[in-house]
PDB file of N, CA and C in Angstrom:
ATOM      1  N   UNK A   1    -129.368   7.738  42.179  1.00  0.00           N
ATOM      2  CA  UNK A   1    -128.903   7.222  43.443  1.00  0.00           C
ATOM      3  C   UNK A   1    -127.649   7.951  43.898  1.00  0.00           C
ATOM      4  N   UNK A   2    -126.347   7.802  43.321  1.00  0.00           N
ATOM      5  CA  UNK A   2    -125.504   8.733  43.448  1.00  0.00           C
ATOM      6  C   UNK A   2    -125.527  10.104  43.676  1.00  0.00           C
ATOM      7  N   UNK A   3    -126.691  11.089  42.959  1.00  0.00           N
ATOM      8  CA  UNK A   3    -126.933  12.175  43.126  1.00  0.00           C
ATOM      9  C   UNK A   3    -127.096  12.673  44.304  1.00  0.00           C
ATOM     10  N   UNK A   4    -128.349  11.319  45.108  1.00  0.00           N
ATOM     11  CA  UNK A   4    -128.492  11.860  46.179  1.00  0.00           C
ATOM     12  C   UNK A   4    -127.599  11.680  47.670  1.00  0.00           C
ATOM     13  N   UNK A   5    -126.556  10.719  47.392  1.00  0.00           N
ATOM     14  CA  UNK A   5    -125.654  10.210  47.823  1.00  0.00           C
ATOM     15  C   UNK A   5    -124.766  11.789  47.759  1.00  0.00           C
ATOM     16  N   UNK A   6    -124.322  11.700  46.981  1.00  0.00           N
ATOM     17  CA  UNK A   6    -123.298  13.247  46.810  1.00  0.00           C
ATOM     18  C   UNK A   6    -123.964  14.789  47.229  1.00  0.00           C
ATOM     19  N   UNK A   7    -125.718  14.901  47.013  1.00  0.00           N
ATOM     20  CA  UNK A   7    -126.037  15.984  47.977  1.00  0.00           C
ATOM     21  C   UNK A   7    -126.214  15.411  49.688  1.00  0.00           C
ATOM     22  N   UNK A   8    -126.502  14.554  49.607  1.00  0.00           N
ATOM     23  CA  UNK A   8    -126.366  14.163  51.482  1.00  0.00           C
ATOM     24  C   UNK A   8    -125.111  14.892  52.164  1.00  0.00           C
ATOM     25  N   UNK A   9    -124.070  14.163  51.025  1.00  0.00           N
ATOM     26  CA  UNK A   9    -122.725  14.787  51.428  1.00  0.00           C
ATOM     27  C   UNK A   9    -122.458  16.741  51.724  1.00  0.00           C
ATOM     28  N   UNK A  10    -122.608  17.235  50.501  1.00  0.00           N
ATOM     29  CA  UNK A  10    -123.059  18.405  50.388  1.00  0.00           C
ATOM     30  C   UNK A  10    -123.542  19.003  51.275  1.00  0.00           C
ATOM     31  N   UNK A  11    -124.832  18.736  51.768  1.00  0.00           N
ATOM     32  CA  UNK A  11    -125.753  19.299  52.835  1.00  0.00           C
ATOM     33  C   UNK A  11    -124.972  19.070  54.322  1.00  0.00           C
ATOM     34  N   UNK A  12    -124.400  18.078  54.430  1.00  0.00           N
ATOM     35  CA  UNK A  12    -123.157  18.175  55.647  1.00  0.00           C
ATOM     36  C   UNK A  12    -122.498  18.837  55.501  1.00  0.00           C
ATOM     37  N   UNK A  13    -121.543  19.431  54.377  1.00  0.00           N
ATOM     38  CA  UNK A  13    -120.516  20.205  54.376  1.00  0.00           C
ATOM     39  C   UNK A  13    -120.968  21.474  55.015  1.00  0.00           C
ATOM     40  N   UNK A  14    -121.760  21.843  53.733  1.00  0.00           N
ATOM     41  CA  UNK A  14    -122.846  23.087  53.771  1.00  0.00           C
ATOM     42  C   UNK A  14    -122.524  23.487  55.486  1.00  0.00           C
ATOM     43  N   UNK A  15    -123.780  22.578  56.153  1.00  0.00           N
ATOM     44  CA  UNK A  15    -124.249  22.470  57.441  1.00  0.00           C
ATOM     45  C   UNK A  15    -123.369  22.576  58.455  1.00  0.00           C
ATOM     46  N   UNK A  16    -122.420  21.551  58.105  1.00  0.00           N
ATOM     47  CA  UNK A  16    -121.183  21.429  59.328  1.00  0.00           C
ATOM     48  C   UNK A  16    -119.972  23.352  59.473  1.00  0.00           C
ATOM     49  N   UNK A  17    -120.486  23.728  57.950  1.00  0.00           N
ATOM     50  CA  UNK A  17    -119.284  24.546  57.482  1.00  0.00           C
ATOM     51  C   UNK A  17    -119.892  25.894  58.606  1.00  0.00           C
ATOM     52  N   UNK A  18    -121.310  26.047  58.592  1.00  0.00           N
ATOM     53  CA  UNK A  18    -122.325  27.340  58.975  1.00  0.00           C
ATOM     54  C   UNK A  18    -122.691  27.047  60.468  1.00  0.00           C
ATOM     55  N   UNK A  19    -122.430  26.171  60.868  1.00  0.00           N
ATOM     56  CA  UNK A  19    -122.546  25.857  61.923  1.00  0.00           C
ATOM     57  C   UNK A  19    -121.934  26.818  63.314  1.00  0.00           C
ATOM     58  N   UNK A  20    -121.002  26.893  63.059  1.00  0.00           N
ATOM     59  CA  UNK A  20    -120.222  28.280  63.867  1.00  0.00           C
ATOM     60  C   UNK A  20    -120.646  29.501  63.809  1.00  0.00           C
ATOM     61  N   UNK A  21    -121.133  29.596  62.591  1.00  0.00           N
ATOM     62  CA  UNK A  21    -121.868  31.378  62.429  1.00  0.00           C
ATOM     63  C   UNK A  21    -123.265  31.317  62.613  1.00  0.00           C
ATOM     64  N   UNK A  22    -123.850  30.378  62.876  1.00  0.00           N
ATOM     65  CA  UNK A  22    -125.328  30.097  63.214  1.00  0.00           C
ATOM     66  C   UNK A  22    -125.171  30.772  64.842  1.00  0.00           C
ATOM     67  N   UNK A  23    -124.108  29.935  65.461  1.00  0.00           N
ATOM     68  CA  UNK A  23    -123.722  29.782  67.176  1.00  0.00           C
ATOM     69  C   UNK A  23    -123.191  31.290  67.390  1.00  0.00           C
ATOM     70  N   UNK A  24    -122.431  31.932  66.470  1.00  0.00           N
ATOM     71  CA  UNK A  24    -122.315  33.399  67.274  1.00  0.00           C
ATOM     72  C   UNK A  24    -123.143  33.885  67.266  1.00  0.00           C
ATOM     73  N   UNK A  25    -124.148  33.882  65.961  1.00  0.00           N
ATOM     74  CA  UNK A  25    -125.190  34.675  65.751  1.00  0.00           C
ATOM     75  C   UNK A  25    -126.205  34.963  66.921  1.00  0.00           C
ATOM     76  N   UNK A  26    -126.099  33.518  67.320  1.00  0.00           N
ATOM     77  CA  UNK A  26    -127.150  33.296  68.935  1.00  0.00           C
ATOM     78  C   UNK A  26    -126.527  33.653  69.915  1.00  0.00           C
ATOM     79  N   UNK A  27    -125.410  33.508  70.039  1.00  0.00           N
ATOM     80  CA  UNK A  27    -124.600  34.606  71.206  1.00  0.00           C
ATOM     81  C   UNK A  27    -124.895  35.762  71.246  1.00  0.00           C
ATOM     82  N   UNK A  28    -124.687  36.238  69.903  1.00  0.00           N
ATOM     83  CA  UNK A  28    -125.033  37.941  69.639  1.00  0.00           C
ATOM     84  C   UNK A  28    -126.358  38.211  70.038  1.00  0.00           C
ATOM     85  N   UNK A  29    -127.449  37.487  69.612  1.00  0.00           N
ATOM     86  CA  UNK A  29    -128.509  38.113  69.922  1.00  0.00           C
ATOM     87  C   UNK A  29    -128.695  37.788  71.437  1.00  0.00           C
ATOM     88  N   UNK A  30    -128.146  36.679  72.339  1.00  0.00           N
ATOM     89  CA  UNK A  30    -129.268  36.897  73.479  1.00  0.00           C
ATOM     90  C   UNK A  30    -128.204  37.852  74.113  1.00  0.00           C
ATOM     91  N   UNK A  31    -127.225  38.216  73.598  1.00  0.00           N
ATOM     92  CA  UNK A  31    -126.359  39.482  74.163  1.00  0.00           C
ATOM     93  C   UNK A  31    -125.351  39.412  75.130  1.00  0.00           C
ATOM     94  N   UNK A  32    -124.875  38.006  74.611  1.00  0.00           N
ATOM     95  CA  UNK A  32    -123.530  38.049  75.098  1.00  0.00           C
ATOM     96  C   UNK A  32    -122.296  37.766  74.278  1.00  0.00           C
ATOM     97  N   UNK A  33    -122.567  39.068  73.483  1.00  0.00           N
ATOM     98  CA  UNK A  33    -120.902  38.982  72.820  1.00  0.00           C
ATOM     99  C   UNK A  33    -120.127  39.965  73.511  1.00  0.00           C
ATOM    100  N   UNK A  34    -118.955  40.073  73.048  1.00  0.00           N
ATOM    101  CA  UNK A  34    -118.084  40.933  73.839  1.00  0.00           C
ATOM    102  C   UNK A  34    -118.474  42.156  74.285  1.00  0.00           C
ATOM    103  N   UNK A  35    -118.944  43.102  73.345  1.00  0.00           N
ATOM    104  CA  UNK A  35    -119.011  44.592  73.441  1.00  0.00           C
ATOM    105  C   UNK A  35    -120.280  44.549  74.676  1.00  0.00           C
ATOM    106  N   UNK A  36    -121.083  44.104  74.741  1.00  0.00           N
ATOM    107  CA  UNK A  36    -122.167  44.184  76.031  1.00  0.00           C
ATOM    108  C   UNK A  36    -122.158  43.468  77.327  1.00  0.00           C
ATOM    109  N   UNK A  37    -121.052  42.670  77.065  1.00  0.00           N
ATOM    110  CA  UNK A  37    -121.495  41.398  78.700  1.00  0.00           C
ATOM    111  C   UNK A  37    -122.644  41.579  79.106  1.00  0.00           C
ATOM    112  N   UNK A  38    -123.391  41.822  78.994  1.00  0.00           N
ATOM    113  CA  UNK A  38    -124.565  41.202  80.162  1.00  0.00           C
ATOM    114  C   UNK A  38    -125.729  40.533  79.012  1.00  0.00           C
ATOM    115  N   UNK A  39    -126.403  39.669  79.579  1.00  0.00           N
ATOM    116  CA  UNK A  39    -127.333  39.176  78.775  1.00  0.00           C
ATOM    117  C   UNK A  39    -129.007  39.756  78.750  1.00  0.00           C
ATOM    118  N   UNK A  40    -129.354  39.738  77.655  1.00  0.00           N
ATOM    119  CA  UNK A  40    -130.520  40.670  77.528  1.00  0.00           C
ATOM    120  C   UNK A  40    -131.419  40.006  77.570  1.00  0.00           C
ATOM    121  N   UNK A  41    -131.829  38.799  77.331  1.00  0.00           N
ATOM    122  CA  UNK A  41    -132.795  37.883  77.055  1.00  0.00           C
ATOM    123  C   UNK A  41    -133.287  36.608  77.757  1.00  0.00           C
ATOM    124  N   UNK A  42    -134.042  36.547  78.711  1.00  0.00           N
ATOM    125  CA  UNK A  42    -133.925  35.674  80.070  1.00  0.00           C
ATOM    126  C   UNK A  42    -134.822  34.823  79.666  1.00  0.00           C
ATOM    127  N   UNK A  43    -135.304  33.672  80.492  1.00  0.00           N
ATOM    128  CA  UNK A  43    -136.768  33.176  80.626  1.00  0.00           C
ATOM    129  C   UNK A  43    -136.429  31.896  79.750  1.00  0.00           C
ATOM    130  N   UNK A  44    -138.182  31.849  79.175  1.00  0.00           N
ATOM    131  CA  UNK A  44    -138.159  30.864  77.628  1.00  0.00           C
ATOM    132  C   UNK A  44    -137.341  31.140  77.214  1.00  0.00           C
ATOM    133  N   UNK A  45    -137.928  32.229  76.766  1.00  0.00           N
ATOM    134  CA  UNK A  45    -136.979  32.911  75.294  1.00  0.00           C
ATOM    135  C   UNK A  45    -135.270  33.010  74.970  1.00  0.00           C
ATOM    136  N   UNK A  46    -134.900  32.912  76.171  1.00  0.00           N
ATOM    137  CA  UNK A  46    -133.622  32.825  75.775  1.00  0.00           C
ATOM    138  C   UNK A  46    -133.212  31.127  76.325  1.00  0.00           C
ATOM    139  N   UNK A  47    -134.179  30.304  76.843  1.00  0.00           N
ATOM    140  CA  UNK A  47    -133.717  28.957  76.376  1.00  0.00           C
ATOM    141  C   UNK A  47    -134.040  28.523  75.130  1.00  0.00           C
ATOM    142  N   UNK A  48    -134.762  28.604  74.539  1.00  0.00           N
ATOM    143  CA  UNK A  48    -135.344  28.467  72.650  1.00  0.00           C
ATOM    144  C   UNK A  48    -134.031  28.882  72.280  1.00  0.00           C
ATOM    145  N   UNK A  49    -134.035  30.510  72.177  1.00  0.00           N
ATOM    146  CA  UNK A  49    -132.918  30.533  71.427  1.00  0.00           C
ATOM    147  C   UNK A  49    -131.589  29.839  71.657  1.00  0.00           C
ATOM    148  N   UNK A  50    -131.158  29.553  72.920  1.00  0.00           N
ATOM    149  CA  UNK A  50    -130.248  28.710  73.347  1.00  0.00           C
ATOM    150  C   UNK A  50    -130.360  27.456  72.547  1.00  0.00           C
ATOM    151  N   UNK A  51    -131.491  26.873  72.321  1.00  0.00           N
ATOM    152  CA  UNK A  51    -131.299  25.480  71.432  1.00  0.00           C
ATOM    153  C   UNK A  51    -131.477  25.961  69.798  1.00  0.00           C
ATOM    154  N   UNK A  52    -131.425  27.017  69.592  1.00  0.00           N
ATOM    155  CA  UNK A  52    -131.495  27.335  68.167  1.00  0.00           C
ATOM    156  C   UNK A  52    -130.550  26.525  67.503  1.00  0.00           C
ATOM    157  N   UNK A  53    -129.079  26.593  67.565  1.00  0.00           N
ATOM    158  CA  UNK A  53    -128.255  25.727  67.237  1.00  0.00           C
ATOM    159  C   UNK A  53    -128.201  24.181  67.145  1.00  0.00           C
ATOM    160  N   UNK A  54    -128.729  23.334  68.546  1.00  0.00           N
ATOM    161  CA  UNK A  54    -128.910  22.476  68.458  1.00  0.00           C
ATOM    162  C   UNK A  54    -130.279  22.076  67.002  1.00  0.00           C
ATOM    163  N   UNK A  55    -131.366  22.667  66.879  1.00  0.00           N
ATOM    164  CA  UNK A  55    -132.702  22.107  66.028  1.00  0.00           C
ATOM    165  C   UNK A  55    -131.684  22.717  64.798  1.00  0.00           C
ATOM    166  N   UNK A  56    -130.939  23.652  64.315  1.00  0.00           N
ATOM    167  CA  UNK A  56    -130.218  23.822  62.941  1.00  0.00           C
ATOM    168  C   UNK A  56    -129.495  22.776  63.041  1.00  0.00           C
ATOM    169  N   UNK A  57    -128.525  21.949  63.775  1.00  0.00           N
ATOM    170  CA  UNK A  57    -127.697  21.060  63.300  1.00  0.00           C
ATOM    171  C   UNK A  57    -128.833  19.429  63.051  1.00  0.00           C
ATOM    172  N   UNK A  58    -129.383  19.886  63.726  1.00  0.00           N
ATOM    173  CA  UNK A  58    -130.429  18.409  63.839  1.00  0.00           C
ATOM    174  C   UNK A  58    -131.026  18.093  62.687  1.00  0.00           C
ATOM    175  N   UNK A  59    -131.624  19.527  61.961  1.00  0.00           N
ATOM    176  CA  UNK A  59    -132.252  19.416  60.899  1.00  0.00           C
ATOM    177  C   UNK A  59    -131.739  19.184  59.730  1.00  0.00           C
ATOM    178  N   UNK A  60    -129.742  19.847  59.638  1.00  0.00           N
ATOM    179  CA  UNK A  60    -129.139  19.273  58.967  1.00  0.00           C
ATOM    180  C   UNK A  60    -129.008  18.054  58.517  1.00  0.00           C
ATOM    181  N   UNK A  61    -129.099  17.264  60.060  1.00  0.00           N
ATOM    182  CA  UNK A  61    -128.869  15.963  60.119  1.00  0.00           C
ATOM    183  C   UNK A  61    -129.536  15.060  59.283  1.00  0.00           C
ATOM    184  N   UNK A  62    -130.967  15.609  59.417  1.00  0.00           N
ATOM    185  CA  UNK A  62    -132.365  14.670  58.909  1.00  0.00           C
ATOM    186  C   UNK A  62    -132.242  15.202  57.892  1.00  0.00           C
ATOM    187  N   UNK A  63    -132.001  16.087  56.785  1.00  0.00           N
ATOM    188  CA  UNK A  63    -132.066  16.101  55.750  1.00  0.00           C
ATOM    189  C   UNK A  63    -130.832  15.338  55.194  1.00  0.00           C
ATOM    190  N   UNK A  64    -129.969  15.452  55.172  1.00  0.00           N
ATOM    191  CA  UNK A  64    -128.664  14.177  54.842  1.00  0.00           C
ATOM    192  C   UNK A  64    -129.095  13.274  54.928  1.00  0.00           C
ATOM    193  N   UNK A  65    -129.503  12.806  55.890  1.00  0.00           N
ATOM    194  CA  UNK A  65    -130.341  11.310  56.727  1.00  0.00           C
ATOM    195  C   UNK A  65    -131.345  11.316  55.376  1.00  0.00           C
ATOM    196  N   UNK A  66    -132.226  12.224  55.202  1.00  0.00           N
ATOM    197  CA  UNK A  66    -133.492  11.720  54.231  1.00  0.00           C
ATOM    198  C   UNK A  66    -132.435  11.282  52.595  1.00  0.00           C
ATOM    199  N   UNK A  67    -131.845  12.601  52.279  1.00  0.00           N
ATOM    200  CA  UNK A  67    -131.510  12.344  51.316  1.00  0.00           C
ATOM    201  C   UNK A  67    -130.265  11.132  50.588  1.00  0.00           C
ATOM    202  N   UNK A  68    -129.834  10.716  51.487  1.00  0.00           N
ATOM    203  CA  UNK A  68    -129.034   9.268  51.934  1.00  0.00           C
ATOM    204  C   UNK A  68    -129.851   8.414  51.823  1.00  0.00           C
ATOM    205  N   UNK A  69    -131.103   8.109  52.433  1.00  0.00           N
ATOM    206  CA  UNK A  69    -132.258   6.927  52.234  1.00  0.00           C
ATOM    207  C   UNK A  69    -132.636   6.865  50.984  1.00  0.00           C
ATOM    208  N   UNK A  70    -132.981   8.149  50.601  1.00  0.00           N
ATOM    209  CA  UNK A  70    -133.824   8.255  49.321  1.00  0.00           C
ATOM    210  C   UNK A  70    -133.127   7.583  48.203  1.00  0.00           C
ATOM    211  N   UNK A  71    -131.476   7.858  48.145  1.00  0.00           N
ATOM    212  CA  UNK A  71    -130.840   7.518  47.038  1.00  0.00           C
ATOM    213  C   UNK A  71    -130.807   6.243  47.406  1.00  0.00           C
ATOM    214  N   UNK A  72    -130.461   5.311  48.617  1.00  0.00           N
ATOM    215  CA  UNK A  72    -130.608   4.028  48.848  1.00  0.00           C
ATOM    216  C   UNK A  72    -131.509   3.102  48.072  1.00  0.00           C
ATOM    217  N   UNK A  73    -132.781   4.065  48.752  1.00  0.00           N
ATOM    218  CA  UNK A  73    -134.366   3.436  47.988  1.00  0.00           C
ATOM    219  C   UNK A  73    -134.314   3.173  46.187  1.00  0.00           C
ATOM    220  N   UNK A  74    -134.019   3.979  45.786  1.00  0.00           N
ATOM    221  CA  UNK A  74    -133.550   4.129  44.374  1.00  0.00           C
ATOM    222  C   UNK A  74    -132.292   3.228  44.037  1.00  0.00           C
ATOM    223  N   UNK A  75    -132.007   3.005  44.547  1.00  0.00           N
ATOM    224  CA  UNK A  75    -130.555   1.872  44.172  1.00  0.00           C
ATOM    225  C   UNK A  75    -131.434   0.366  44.510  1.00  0.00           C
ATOM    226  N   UNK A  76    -132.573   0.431  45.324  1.00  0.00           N
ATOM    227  CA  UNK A  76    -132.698  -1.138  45.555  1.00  0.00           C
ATOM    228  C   UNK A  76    -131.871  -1.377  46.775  1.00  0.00           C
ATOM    229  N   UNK A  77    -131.443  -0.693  47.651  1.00  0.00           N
ATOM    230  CA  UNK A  77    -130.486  -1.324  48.793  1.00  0.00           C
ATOM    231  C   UNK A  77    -131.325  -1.223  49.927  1.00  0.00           C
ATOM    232  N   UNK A  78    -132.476  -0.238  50.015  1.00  0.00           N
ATOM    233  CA  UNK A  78    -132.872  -0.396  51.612  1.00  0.00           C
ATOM    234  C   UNK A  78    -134.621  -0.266  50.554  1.00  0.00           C
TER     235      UNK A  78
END
């Protein structure tokens, strides 16, 4: 129970810590970091990648979220 209590935690840190280098990364690619100003990637495709960040933090979320329940379940509390 604890175990999974303390990776829930973990997987936030992890998550919360990469979170910023996930977000330039997607800057960089649809091509607007500094050295290019202009953006290369229009349409869908650069709204997807625009939510790339959002579905990585989300998924963070739900895995903390799962692994938080799970240890619950195992304790007898939920």
């Amino acid at each position: 129970m604890l175990s999974n209590l303390i990776g829930g935690f973990i997987v936030i840190l992890v998550g919360v810590t990469l979170a910023p280098v996930v977000a330039n990364e997607v800057q960089g690619a649809r091509g607007n970091s500094t050295h290019t100003g202009t953006g290369n990637i229009t349409g869908a495709s650069g709204t997807i990648l625009g939510l790339t960040v959002l579905f990585y933090t989300l998924g963070v979320a739900v895995v903390a979220m799962g692994l938080a329940v799970s240890g619950l379940r195992q304790g007898g509390l939920m």
